[in-house]
N, C-alpha and C. Protein backbone atom coordinates (compact mmCIF):
# COMPACT_ATOMS: atom_id res chain seq x y z
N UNK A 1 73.25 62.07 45.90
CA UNK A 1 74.58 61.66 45.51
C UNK A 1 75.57 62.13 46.58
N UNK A 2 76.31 61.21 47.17
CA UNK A 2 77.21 61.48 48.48
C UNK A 2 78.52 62.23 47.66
N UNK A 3 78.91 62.91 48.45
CA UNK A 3 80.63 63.57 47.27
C UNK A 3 81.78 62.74 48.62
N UNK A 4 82.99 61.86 47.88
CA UNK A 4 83.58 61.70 48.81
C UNK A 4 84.95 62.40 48.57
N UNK A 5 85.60 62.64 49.55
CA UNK A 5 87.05 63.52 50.07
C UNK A 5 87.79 63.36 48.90
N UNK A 6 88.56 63.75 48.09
CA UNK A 6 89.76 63.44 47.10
C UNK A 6 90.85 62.59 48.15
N UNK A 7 91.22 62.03 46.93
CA UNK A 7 92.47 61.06 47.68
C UNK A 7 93.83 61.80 47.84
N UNK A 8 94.45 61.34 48.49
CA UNK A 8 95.65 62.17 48.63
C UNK A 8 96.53 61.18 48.52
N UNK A 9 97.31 61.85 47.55
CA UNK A 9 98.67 60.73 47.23
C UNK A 9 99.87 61.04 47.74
N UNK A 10 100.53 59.75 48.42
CA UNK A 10 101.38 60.12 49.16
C UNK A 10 102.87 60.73 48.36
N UNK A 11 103.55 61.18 49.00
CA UNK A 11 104.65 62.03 48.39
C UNK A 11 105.88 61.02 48.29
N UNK A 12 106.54 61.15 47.67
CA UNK A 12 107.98 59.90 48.02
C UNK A 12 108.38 60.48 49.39
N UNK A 13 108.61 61.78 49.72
CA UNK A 13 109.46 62.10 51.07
C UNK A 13 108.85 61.29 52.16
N UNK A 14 107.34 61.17 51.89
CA UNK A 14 106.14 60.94 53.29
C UNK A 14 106.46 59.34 53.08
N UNK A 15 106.46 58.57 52.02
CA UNK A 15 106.67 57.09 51.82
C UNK A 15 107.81 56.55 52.31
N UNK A 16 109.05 57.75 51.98
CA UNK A 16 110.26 57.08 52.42
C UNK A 16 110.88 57.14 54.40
N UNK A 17 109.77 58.28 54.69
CA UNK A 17 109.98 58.53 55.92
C UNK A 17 108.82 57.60 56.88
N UNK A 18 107.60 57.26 56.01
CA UNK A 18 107.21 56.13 57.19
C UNK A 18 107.68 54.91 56.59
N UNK A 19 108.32 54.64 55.78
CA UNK A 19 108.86 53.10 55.32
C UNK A 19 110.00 53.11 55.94
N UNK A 20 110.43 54.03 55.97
CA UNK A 20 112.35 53.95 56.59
C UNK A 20 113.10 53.69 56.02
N UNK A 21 113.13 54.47 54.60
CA UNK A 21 113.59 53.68 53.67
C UNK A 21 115.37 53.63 53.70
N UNK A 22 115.92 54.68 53.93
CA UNK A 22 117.16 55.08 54.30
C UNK A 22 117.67 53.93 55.15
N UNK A 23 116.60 54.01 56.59
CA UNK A 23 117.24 53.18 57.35
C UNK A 23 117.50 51.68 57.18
N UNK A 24 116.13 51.26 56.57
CA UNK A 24 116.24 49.82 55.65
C UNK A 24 117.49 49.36 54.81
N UNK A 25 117.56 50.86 53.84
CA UNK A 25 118.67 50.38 53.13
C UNK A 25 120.29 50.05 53.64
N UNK A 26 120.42 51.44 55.25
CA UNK A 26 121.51 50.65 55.81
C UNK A 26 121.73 49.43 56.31
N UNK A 27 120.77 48.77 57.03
CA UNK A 27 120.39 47.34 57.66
C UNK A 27 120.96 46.44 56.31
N UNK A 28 120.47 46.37 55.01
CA UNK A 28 120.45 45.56 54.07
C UNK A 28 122.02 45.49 53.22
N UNK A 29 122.58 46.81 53.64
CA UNK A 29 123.72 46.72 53.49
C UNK A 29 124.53 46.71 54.37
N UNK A 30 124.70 46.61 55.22
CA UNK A 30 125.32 45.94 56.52
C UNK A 30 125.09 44.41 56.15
N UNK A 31 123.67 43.66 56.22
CA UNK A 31 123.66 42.45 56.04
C UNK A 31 124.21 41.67 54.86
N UNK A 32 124.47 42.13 53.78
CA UNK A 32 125.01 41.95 52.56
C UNK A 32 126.77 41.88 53.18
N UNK A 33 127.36 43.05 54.03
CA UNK A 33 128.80 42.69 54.47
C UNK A 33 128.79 41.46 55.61
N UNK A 34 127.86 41.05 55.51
CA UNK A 34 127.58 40.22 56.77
C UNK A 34 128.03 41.01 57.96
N UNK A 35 127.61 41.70 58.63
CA UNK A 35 127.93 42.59 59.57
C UNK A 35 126.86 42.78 60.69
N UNK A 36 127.22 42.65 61.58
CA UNK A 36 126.26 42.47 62.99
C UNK A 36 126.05 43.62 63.22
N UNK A 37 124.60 43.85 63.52
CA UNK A 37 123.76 45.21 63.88
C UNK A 37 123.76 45.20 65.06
N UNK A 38 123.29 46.47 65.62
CA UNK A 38 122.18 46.54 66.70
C UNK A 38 121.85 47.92 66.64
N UNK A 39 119.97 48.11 66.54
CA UNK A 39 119.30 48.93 66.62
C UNK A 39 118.87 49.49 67.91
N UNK A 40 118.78 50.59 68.20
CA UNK A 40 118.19 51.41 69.71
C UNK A 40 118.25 52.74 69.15
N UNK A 41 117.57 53.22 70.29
CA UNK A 41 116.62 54.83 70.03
C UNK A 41 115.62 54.05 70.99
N UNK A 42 115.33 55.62 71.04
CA UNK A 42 113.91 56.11 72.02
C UNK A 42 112.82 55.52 71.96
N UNK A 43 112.32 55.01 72.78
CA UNK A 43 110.58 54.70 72.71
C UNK A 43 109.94 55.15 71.68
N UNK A 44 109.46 54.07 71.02
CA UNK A 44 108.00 54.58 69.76
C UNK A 44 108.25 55.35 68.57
N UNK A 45 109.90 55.22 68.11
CA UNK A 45 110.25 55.54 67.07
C UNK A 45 110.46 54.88 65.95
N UNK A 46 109.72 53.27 66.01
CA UNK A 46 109.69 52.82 64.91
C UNK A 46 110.72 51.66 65.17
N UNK A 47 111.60 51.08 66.18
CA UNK A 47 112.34 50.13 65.80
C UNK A 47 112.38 48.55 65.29
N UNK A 48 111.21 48.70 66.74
CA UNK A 48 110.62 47.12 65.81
C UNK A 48 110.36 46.64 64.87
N UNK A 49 109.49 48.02 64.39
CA UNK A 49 108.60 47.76 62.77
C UNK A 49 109.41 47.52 62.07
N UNK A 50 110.88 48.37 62.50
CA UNK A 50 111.73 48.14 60.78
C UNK A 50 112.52 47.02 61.00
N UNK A 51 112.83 46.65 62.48
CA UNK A 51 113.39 45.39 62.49
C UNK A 51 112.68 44.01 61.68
N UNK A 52 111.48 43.79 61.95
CA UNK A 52 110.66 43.05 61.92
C UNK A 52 110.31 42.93 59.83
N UNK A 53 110.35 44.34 59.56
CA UNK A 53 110.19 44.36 58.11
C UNK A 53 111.61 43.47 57.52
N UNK A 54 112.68 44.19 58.33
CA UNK A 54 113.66 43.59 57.86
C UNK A 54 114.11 42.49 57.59
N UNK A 55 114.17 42.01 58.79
CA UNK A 55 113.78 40.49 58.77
C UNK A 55 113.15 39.37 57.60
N UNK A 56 111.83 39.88 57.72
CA UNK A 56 111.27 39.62 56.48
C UNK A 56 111.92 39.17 55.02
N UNK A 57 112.92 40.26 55.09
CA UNK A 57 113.57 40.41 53.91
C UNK A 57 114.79 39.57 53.56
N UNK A 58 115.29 39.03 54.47
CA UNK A 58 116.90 38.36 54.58
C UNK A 58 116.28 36.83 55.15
N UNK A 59 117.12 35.99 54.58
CA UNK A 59 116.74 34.59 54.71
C UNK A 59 117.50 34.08 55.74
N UNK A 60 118.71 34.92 56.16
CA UNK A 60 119.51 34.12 57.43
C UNK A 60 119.19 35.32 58.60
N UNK A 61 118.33 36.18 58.95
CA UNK A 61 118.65 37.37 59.82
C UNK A 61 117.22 36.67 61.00
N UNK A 62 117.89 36.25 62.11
CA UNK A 62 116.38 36.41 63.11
C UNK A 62 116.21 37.73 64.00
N UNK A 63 115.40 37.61 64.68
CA UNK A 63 115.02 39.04 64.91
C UNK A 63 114.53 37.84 66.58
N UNK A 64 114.57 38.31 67.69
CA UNK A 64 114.38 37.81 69.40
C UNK A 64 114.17 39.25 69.62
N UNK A 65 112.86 39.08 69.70
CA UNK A 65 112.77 40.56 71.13
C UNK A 65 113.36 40.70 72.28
N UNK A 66 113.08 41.69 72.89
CA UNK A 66 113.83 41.65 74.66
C UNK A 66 113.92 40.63 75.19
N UNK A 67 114.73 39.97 76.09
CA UNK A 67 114.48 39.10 76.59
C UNK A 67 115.25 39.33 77.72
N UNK A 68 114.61 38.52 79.52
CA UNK A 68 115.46 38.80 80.38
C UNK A 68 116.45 38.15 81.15
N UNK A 69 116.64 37.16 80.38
CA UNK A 69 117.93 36.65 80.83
C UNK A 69 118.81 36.29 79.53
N UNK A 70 120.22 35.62 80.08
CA UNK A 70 120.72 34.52 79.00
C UNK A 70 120.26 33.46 78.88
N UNK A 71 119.42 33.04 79.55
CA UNK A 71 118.84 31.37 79.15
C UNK A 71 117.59 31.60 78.10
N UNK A 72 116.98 32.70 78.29
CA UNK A 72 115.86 33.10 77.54
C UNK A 72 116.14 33.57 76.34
N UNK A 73 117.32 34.11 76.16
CA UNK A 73 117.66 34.31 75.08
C UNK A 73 118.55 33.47 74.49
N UNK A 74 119.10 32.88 74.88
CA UNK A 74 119.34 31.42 73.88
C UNK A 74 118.09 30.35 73.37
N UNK A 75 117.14 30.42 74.47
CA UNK A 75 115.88 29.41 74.09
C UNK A 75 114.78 30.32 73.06
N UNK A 76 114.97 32.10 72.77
CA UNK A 76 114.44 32.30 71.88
C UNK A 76 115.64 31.98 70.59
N UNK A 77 116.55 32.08 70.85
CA UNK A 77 117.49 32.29 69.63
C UNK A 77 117.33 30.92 68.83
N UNK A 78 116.78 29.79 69.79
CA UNK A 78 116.77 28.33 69.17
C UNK A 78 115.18 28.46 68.74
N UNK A 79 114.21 29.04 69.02
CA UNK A 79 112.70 28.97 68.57
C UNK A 79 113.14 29.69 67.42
N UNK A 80 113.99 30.69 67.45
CA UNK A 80 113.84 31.54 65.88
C UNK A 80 114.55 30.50 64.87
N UNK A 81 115.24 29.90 64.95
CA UNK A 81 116.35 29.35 64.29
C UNK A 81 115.63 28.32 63.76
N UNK A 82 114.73 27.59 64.78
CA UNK A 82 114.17 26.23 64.51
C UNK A 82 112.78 26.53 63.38
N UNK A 83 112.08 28.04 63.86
CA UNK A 83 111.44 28.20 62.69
C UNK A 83 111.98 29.10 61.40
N UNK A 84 112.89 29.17 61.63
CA UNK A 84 113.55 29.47 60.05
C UNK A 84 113.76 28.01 59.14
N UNK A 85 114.55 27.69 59.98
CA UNK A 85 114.73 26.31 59.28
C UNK A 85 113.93 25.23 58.57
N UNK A 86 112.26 25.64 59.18
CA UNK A 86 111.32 25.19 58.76
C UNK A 86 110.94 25.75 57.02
N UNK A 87 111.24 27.33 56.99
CA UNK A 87 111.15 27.94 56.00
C UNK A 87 110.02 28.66 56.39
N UNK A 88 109.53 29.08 57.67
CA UNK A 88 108.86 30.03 57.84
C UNK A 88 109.02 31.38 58.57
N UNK A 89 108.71 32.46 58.39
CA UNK A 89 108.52 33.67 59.11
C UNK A 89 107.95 33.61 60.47
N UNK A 90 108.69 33.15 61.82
CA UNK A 90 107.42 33.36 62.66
C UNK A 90 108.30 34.89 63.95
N UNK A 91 107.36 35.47 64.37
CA UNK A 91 107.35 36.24 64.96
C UNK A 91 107.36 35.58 66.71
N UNK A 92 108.28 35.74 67.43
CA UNK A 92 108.46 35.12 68.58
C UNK A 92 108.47 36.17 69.49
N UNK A 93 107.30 36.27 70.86
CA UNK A 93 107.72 37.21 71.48
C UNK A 93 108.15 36.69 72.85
N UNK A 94 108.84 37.03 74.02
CA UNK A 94 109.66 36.83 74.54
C UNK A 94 109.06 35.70 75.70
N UNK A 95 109.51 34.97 76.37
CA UNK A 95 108.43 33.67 76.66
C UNK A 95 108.41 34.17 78.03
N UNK A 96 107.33 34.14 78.49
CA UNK A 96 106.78 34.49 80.35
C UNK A 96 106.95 33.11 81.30
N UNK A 97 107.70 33.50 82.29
CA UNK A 97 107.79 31.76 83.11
C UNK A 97 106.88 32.32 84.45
């Protein structure tokens, strides 16, 4: 008979700190005043993920990764737009010429 590990249940502090929950909730209320964001911080602290969750969540919010010009970022801003409008979620990452 194998014995396996006990489970460990996560804590609300540990849930709310890898969900982001704080930070989520400012994003969602900002977007509710209709109010234009912008997220930054340091390398590998999570921005995308919560951008990207966010997103998710709001029916008018697109989300364009980096991009390096202004033409590139108007031609993602029209790929995001064009698949919203479809009624789908798509994830666009920044186009290579």
């Amino acid at each position: 008979m194998a014995l396996l590990a006990p489970q460990h249940v996560p804590t609300p502090q540990y849930v709310a700190a890898i969900e982001r929950l704080e930070e989520m909730g400012r994003l969602q209320d900002q977007a509710r005043r209709r109010k234009s964001m912008l997220v930054f911080g340091p390398e590998g602290v999570g921005k995308t993920r919560l951008v990207e969750s966010f997103v998710k969540t709001q029916s008018l919010a697109l989300y364009v990764n980096q991009t390096g010009s202004p033409r590139d970022l108007m031609l993602a801003l029209w790929r995001a737009s064009a698949a919203q409008a479809s009624g789908s979620y798509v994830y666009l990452p920044p186009q290579n010429h």
